[in-house]
N, C-alpha and C. Protein backbone atom coordinates (compact mmCIF):
# COMPACT_ATOMS: atom_id res chain seq x y z
N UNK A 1 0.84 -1.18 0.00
CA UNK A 1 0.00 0.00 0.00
C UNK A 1 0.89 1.24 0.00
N UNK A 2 0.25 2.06 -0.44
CA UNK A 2 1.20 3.68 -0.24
C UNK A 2 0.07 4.36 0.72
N UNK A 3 1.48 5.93 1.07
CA UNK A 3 0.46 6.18 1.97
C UNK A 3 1.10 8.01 1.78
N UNK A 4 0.65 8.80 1.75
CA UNK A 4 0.51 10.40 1.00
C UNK A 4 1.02 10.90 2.56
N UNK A 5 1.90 11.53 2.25
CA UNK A 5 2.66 12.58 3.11
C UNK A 5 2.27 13.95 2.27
N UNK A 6 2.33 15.06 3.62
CA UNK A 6 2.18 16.25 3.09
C UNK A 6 2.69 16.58 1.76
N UNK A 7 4.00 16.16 1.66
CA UNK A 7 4.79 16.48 0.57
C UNK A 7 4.07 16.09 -0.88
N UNK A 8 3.42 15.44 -0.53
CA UNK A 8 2.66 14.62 -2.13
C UNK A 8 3.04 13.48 -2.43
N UNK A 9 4.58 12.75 -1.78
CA UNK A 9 5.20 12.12 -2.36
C UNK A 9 4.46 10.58 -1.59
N UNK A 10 4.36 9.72 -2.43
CA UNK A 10 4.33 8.31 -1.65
C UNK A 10 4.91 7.71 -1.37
N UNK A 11 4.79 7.35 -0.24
CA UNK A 11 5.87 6.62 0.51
C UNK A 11 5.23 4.41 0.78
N UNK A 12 5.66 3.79 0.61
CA UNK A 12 5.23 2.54 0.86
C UNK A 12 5.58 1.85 1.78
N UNK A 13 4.12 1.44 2.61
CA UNK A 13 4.89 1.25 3.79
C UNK A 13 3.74 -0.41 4.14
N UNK A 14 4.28 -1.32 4.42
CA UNK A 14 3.71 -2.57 4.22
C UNK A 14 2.46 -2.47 5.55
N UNK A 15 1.50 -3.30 5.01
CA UNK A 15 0.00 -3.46 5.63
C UNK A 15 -0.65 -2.00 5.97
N UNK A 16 -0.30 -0.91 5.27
CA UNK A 16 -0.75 0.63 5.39
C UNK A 16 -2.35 0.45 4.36
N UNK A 17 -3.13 1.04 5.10
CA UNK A 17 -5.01 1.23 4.33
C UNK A 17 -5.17 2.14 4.25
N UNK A 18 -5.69 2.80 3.02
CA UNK A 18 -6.08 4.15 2.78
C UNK A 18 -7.71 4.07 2.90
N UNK A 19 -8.36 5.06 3.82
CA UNK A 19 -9.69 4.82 3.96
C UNK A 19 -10.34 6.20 3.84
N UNK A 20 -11.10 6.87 2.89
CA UNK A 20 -11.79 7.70 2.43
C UNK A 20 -13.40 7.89 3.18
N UNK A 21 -13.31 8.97 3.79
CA UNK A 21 -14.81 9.12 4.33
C UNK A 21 -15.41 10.51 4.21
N UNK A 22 -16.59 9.86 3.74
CA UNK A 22 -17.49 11.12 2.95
C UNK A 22 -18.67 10.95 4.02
N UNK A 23 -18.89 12.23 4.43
CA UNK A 23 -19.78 12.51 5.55
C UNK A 23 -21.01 13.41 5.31
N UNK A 24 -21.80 11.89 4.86
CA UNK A 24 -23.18 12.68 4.08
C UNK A 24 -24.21 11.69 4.55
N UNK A 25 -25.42 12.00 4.97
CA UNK A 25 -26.46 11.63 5.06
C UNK A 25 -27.75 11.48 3.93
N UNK A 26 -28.54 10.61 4.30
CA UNK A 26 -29.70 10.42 3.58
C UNK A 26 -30.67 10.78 4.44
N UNK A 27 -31.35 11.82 3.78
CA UNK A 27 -33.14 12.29 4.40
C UNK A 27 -33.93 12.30 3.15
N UNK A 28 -35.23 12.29 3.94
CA UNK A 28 -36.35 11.97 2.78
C UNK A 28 -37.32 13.55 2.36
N UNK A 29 -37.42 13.39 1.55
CA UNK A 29 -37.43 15.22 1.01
C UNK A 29 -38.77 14.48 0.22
N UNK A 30 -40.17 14.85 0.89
CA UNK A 30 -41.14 15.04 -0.41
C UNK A 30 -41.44 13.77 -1.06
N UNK A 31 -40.96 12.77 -0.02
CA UNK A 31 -40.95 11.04 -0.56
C UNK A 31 -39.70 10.59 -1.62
N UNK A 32 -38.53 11.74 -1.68
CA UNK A 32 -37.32 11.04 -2.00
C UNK A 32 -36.62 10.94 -1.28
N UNK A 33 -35.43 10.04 -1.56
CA UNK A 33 -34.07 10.26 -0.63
C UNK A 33 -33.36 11.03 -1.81
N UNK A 34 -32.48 12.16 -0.40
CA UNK A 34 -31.73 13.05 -0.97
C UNK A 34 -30.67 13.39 -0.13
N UNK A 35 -29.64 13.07 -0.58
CA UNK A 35 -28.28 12.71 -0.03
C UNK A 35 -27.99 13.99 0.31
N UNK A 36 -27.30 14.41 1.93
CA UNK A 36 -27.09 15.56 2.31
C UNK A 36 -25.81 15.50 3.10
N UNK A 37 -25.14 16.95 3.33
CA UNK A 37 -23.91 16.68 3.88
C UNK A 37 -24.66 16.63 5.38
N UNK A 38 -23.29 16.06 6.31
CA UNK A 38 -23.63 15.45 7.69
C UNK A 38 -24.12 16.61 8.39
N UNK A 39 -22.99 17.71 7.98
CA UNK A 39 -22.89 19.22 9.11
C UNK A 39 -24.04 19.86 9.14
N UNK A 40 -24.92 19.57 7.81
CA UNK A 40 -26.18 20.75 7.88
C UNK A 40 -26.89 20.09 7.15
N UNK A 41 -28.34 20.67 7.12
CA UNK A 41 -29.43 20.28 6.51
C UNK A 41 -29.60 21.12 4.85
N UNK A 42 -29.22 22.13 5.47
CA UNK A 42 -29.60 23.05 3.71
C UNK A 42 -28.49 22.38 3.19
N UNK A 43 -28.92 22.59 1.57
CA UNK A 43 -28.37 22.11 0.48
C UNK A 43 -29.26 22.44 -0.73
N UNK A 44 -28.37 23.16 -1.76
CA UNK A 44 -28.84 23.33 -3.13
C UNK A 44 -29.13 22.05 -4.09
N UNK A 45 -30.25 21.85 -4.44
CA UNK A 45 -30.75 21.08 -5.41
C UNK A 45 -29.53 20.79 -6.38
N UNK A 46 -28.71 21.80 -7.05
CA UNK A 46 -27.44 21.28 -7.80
C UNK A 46 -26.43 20.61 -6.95
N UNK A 47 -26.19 20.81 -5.41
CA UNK A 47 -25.57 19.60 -5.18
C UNK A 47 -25.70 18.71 -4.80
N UNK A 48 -26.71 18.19 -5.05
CA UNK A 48 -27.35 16.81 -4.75
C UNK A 48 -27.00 15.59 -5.40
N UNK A 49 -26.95 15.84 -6.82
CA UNK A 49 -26.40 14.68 -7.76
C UNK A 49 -25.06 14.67 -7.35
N UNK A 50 -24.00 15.44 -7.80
CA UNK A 50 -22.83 15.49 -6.83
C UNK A 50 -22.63 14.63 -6.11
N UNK A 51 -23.10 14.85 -5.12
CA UNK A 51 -22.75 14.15 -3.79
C UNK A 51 -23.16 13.25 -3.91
N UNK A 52 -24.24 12.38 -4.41
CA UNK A 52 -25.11 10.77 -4.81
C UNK A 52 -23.89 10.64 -5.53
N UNK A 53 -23.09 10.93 -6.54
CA UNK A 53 -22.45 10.16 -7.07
C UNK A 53 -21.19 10.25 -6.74
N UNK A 54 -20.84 11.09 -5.51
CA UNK A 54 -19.61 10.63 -5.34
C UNK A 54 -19.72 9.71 -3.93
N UNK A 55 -20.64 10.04 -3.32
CA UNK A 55 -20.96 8.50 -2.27
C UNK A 55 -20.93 7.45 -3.16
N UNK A 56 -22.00 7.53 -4.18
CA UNK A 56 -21.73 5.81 -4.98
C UNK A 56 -20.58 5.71 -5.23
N UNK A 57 -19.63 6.11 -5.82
CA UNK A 57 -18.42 5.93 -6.52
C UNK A 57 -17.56 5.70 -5.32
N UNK A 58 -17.18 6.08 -4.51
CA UNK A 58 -16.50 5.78 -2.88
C UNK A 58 -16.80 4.62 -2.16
N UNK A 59 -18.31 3.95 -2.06
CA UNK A 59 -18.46 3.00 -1.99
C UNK A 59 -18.57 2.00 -3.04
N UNK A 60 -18.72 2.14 -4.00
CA UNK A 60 -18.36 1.16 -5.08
C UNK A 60 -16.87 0.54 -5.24
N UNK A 61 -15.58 1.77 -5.06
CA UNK A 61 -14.74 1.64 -5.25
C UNK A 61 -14.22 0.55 -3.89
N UNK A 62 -14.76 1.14 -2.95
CA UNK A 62 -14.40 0.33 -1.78
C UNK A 62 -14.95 -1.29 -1.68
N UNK A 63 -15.97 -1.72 -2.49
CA UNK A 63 -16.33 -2.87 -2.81
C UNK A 63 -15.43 -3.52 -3.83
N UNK A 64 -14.67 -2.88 -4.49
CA UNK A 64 -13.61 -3.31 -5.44
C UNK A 64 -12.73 -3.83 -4.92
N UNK A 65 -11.98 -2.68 -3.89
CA UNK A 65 -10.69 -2.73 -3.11
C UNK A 65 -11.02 -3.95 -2.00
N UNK A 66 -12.09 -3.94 -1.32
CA UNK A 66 -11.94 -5.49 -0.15
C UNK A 66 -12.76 -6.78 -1.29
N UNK A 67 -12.56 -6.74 -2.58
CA UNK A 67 -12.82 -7.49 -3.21
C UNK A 67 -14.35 -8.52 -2.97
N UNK A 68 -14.81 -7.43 -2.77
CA UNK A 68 -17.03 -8.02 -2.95
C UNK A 68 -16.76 -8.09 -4.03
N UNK A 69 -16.58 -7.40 -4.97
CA UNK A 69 -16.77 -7.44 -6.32
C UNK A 69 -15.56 -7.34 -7.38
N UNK A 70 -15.85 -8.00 -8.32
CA UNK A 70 -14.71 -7.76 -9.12
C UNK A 70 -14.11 -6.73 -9.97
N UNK A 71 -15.47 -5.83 -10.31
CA UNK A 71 -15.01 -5.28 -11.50
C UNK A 71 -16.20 -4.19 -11.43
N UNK A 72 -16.33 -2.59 -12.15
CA UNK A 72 -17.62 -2.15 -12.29
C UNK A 72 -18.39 -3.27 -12.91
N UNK A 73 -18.17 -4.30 -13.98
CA UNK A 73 -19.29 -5.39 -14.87
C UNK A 73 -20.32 -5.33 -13.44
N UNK A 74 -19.81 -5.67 -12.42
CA UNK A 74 -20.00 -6.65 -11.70
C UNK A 74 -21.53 -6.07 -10.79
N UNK A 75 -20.66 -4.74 -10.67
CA UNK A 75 -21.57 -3.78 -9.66
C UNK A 75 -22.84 -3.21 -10.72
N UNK A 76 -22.64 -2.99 -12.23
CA UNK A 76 -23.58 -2.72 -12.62
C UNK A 76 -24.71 -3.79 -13.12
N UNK A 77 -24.47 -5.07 -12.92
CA UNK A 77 -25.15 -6.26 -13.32
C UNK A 77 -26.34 -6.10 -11.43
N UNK A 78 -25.28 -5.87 -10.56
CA UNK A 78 -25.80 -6.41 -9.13
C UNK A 78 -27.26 -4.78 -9.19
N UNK A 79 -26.48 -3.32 -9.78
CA UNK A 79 -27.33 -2.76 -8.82
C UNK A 79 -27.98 -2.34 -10.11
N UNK A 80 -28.34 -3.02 -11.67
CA UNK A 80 -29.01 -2.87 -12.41
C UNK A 80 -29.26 -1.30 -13.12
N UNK A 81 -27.86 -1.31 -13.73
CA UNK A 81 -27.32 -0.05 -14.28
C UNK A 81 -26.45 0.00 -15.32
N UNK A 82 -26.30 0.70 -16.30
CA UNK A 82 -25.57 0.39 -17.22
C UNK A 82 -24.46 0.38 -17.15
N UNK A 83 -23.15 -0.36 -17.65
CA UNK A 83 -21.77 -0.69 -17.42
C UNK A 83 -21.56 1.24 -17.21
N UNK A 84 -21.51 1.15 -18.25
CA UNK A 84 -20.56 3.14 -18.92
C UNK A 84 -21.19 3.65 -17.52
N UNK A 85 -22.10 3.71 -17.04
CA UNK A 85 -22.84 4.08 -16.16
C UNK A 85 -21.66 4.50 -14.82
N UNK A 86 -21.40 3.03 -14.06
CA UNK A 86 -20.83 2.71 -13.62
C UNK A 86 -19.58 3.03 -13.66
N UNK A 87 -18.78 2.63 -14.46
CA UNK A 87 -17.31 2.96 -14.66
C UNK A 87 -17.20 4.87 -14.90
N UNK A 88 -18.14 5.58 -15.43
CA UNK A 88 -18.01 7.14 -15.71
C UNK A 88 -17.85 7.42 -13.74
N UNK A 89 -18.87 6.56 -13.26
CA UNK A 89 -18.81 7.56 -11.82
C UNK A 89 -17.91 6.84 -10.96
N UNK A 90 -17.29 6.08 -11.56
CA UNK A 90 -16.25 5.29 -10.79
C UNK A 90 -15.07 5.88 -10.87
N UNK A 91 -15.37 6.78 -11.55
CA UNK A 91 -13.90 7.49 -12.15
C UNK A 91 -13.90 8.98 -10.66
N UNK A 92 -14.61 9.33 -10.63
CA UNK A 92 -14.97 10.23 -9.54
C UNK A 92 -14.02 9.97 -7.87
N UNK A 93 -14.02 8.42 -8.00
CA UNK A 93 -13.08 7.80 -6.75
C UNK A 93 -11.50 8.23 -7.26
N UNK A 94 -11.23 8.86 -8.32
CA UNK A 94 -9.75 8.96 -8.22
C UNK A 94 -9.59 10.94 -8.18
N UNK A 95 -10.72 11.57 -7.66
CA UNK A 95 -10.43 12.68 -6.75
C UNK A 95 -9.73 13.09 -6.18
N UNK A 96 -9.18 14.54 -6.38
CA UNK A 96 -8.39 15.24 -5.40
C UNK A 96 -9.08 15.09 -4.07
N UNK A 97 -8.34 14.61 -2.91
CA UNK A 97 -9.14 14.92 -1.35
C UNK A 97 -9.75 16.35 -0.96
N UNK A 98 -9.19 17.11 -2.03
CA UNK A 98 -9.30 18.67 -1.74
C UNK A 98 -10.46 18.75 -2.54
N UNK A 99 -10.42 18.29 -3.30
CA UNK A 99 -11.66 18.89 -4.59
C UNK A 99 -13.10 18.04 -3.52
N UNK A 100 -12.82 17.37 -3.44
CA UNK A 100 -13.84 16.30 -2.55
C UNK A 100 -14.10 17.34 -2.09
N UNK A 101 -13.59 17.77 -1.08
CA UNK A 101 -13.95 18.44 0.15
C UNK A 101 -14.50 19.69 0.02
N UNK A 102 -14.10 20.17 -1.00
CA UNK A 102 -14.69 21.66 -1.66
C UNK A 102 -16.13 21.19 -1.73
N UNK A 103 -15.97 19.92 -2.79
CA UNK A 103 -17.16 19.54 -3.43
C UNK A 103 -18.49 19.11 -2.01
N UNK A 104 -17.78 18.85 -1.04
CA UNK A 104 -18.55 18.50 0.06
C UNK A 104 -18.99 19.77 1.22
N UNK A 105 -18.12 20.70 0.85
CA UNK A 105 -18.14 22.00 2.12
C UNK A 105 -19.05 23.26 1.16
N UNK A 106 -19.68 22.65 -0.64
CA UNK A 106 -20.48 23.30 -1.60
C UNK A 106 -19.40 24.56 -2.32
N UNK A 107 -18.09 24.24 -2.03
CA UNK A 107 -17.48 25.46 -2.42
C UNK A 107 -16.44 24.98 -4.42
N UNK A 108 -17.64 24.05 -5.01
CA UNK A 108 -17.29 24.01 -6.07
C UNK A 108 -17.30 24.72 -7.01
N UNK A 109 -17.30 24.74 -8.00
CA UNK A 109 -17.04 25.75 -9.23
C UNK A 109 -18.85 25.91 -9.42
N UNK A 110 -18.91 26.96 -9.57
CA UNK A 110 -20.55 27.52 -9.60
C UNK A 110 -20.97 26.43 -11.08
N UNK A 111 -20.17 26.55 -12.55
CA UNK A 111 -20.25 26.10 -13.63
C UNK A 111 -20.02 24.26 -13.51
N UNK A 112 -19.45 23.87 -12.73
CA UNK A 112 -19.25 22.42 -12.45
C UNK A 112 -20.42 21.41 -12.57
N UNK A 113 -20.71 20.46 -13.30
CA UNK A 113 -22.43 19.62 -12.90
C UNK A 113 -21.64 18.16 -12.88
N UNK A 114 -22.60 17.23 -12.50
CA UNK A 114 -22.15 15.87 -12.89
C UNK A 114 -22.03 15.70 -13.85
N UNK A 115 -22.75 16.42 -15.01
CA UNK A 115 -22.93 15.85 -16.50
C UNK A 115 -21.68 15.86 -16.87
N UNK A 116 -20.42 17.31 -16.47
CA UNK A 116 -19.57 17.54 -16.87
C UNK A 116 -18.66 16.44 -16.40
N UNK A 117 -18.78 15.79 -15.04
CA UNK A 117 -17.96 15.03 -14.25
C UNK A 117 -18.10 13.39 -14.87
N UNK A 118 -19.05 13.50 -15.71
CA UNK A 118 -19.05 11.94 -16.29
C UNK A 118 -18.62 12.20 -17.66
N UNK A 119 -19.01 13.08 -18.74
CA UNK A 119 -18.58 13.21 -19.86
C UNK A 119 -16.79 13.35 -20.10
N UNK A 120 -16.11 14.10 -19.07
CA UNK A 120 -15.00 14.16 -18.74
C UNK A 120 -14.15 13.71 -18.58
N UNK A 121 -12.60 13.41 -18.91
CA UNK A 121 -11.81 12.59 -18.42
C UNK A 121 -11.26 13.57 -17.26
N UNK A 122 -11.14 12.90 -16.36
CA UNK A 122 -9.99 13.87 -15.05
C UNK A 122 -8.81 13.25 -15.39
N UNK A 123 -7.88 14.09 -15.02
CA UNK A 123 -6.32 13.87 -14.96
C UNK A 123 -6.48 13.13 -13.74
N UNK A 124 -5.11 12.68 -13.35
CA UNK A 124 -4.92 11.78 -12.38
C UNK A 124 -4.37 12.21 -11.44
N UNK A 125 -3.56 13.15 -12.00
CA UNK A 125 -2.57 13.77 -10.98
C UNK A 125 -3.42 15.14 -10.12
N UNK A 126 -3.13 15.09 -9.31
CA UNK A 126 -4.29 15.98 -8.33
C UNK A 126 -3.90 17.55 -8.51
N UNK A 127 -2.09 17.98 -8.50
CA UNK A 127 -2.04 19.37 -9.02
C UNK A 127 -2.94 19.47 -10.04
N UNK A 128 -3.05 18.48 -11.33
CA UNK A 128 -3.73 18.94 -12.59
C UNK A 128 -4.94 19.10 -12.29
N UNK A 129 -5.95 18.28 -11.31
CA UNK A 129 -6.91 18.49 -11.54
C UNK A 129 -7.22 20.18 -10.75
N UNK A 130 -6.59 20.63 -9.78
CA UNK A 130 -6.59 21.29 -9.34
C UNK A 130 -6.22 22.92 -10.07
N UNK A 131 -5.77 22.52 -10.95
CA UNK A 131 -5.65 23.43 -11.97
C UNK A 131 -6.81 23.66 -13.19
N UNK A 132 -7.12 22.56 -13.27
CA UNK A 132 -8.30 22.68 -13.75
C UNK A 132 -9.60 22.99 -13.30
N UNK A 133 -9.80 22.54 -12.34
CA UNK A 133 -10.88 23.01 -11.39
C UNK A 133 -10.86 24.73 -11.19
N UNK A 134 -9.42 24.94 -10.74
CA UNK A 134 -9.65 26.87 -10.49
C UNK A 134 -10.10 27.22 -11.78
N UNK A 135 -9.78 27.11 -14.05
CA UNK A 135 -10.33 27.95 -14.19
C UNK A 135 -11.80 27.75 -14.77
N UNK A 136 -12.52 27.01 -13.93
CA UNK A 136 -13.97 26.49 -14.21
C UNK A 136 -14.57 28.06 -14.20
N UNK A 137 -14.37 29.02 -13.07
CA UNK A 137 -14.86 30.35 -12.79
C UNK A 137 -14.25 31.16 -13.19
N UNK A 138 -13.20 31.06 -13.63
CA UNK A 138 -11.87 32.38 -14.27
C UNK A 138 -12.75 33.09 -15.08
């Protein structure tokens, strides 16, 4: 396993777990569920999908990693969804922790949607995405 020092750099360090936690709730709004952050109740209707799909994608990914499942095939056969489906918001698990957290504290790019976050390839490397992300509003 690796494991992220301030520096950015990874360091590998044997039986080390990286564990990601997204701190969002489900309440029922009007006879839906609508995924909300933990700290507060308000929340804009645009970040709602957001956050549904980056909970799915965090726990999906984490069904990968302790090996429930093998593969997105696997998860979109089980939760009856289309493959592309699956793998577009699976891609969401390889997030900056920072962008997450923006994305979770609502301080994303006003112009940002999911549509953009699935049609999209993200870079991998987290400066880039982070560079990309600032000039969403420029």
């Amino acid at each position: 396993m690796t494991r992220i020092i301030q520096t950015g750099a990874a360091v590998q360090q044997p039986g080390a777990k990286l564990t990601t936690f997204i701190p969002v709730r489900i309440k029922r709004r009007g006879g839906r569920k609508v995924v909300v952050p933990a700290s507060t109740d308000k929340i804009s209707e645009h970040d709602a999908p957001i956050l549904t799909a980056l909970s799915r994608a965090f726990h999906w990914q984490r069904l990968i990693d302790e090996g429930i499942v093998k593969s997105g095939s696997d998860i979109a056969r089980q939760e009856g969804l289309n493959q592309s489906t699956v793998n577009e918001l699976l891609r969401l698990a390889l997030l900056s922790p920072a962008v997450v957290r923006n994305i979770l504290d609502g301080h994303q790019p006003k112009t940002l949607s999911l549509i953009w976050l699935k049609n999209n390839l993200l870079p991998t490397d987290w400066d880039e995405q982070h560079t990309l992300f600032d000039e969403f509003d420029a």
